[in-house]
C-alpha atoms as a PDB file:
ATOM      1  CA  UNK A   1      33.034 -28.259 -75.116  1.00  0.00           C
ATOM      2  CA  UNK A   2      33.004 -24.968 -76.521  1.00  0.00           C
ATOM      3  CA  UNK A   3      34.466 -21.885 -74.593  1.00  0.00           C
ATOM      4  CA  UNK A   4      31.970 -18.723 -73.851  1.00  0.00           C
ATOM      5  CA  UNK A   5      33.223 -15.831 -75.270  1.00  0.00           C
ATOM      6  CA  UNK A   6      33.778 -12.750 -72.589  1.00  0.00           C
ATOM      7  CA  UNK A   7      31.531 -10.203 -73.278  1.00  0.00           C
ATOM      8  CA  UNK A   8      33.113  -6.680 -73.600  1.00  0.00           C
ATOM      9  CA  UNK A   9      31.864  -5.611 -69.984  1.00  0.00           C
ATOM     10  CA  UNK A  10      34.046  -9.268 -68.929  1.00  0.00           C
ATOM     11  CA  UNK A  11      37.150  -8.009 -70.932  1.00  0.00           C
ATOM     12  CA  UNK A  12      37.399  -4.588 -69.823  1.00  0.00           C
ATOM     13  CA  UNK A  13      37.235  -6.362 -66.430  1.00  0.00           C
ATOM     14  CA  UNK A  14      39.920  -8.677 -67.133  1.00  0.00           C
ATOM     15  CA  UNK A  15      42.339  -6.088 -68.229  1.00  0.00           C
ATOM     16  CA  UNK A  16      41.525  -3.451 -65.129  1.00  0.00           C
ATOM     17  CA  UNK A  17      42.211  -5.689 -62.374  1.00  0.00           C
ATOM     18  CA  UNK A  18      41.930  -2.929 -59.901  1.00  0.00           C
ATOM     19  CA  UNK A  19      40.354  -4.513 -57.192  1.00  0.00           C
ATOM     20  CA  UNK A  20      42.345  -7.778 -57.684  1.00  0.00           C
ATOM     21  CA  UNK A  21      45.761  -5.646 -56.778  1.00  0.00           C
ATOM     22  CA  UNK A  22      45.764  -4.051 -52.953  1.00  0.00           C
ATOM     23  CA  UNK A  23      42.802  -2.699 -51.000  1.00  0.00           C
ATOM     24  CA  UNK A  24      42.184   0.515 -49.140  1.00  0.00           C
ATOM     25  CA  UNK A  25      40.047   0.122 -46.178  1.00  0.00           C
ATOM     26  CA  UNK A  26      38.429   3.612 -45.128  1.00  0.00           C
ATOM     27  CA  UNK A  27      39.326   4.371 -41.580  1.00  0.00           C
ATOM     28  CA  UNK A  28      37.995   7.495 -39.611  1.00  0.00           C
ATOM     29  CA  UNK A  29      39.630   8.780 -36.664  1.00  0.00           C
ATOM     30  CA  UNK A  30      36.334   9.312 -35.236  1.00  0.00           C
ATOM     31  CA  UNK A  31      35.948   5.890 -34.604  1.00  0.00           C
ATOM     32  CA  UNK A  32      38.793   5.444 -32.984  1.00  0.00           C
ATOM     33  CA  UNK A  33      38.680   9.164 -31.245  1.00  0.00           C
ATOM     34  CA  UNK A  34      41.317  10.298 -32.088  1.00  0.00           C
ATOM     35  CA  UNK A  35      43.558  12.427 -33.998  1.00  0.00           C
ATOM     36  CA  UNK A  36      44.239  12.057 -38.158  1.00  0.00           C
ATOM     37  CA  UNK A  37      48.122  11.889 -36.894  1.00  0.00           C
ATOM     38  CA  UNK A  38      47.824   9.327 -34.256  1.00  0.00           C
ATOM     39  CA  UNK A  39      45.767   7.263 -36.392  1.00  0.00           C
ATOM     40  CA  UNK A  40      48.210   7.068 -39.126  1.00  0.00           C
ATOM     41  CA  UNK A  41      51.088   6.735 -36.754  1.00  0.00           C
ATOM     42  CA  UNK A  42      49.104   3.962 -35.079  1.00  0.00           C
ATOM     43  CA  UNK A  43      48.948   2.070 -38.261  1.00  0.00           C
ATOM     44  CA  UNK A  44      52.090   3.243 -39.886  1.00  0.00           C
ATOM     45  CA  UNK A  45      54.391   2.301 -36.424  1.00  0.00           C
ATOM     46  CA  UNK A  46      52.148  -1.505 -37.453  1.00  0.00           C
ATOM     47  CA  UNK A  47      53.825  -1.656 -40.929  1.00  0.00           C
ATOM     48  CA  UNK A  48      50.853  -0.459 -42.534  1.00  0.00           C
ATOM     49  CA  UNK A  49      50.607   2.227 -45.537  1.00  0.00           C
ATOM     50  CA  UNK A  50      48.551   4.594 -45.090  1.00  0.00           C
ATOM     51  CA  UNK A  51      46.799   7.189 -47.959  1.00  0.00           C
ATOM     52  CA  UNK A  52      44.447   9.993 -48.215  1.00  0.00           C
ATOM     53  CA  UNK A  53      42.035  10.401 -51.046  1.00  0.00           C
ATOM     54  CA  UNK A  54      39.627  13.400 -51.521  1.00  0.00           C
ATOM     55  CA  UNK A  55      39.854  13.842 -47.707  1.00  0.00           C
ATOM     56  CA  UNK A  56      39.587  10.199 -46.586  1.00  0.00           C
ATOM     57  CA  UNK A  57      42.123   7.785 -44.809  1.00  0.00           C
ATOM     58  CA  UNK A  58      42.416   4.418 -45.903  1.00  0.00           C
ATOM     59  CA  UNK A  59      44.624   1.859 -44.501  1.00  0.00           C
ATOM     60  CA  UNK A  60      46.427  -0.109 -47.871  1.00  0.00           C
ATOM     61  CA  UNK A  61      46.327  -3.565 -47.748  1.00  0.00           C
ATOM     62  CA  UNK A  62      49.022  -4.930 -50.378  1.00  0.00           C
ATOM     63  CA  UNK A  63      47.472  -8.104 -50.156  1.00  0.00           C
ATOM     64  CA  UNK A  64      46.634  -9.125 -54.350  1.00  0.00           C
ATOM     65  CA  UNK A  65      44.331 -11.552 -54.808  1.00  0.00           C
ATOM     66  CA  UNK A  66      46.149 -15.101 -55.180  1.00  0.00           C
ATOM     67  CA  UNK A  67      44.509 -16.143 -58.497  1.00  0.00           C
ATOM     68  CA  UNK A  68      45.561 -12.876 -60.270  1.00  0.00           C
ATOM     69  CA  UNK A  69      48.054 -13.707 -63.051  1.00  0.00           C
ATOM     70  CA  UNK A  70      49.795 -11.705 -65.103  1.00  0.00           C
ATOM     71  CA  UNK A  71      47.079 -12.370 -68.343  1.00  0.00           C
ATOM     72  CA  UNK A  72      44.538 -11.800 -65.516  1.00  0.00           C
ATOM     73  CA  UNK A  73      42.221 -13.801 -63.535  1.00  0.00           C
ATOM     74  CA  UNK A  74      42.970 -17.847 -63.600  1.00  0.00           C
ATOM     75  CA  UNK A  75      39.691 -18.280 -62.289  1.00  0.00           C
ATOM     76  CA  UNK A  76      37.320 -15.745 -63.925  1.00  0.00           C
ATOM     77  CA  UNK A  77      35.131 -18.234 -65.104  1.00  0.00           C
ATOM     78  CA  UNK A  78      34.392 -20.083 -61.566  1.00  0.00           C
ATOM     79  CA  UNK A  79      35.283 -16.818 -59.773  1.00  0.00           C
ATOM     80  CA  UNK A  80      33.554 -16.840 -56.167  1.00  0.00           C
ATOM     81  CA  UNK A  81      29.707 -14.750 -55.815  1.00  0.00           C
ATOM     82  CA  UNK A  82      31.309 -11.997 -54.445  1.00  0.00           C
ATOM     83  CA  UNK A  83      33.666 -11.188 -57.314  1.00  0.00           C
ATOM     84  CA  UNK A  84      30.800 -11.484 -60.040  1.00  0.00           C
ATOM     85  CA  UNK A  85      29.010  -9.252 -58.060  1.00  0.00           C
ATOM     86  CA  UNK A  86      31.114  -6.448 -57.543  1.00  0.00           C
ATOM     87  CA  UNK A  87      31.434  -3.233 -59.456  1.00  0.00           C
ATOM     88  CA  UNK A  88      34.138  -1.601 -59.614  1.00  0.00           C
ATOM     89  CA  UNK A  89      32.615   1.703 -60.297  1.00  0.00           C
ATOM     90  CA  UNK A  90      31.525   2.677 -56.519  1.00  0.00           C
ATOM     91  CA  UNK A  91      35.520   2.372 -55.831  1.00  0.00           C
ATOM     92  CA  UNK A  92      37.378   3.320 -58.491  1.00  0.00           C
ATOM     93  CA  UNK A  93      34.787   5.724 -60.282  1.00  0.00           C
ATOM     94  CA  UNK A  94      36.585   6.417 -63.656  1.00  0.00           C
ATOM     95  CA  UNK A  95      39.570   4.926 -62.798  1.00  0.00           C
ATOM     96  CA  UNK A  96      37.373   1.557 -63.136  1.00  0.00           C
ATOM     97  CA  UNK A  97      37.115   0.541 -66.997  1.00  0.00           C
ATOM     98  CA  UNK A  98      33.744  -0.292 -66.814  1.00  0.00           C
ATOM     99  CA  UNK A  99      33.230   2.938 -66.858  1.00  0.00           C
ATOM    100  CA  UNK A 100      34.954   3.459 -70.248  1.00  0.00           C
ATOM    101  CA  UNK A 101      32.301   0.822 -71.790  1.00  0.00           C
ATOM    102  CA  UNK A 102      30.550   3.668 -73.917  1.00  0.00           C
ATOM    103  CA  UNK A 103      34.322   4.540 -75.081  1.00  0.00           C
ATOM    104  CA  UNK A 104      35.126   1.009 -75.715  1.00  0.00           C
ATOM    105  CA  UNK A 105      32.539   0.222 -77.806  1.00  0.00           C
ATOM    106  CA  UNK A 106      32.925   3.018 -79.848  1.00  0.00           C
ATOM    107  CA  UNK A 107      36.616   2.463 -80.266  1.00  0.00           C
ATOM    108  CA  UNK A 108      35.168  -1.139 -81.772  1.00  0.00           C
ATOM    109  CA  UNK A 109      32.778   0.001 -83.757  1.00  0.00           C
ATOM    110  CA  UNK A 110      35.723   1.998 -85.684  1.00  0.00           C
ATOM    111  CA  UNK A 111      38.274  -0.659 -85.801  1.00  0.00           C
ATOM    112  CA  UNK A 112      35.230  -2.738 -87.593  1.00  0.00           C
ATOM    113  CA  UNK A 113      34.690  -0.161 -90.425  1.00  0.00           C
ATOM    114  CA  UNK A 114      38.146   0.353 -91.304  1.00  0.00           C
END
């Protein structure tokens, strides 16, 4: 049996791996009512990272996904619904290479006329 080719979009995926490595959870100390500090210390006195981005907490969970290698997925073929699914983009923005798919292309396009 022949094996699919990954498209670009699949490759660029495979090579990223950004939201196969550790998680951030968003946390709000409004939830919790409390303060930023006592949140973070909360967490923190746990054995839990925590990290602000643009003004958000998120509570780092350094948990990679088990079937990330170091050549990538070993299961990107028969990956589970949720992982086809997801997009990188809403997380990651441009730190997400699917967002760089314009830019890879053309990069392509230029190796193939040389």
């Amino acid at each position: 049996m022949a094996t699919k080719k990954l498209t670009e979009k699949q490759q660029l995926c495979t090579v990223c791996r950004k939201c196969c490595g550790p998680l951030g959870l968003y946390i709000d100390p409004d939830i919790y009512e409390c303060s930023e500090k006592e949140l973070i210390h909360f967490y923190s006195a746990r054995g839990f990272s925590v990290t602000k981005e643009d003004g958000y907490l998120y509570l780092v969970l350094d948990f990679p996904c088990p079937h990330l290698k170091k050549t990538g997925c070993a299961i990107y073929k028969k990956r589970p619904k949720v992982c086809r699914e997801y997009s990188g983009l809403e997380d990651f923005g441009d730190k997400c290479l699917w967002a760089k798919l314009p830019e890879h292309r053309d990069q392509v396009r230029k190796k193939k006329k040389k």
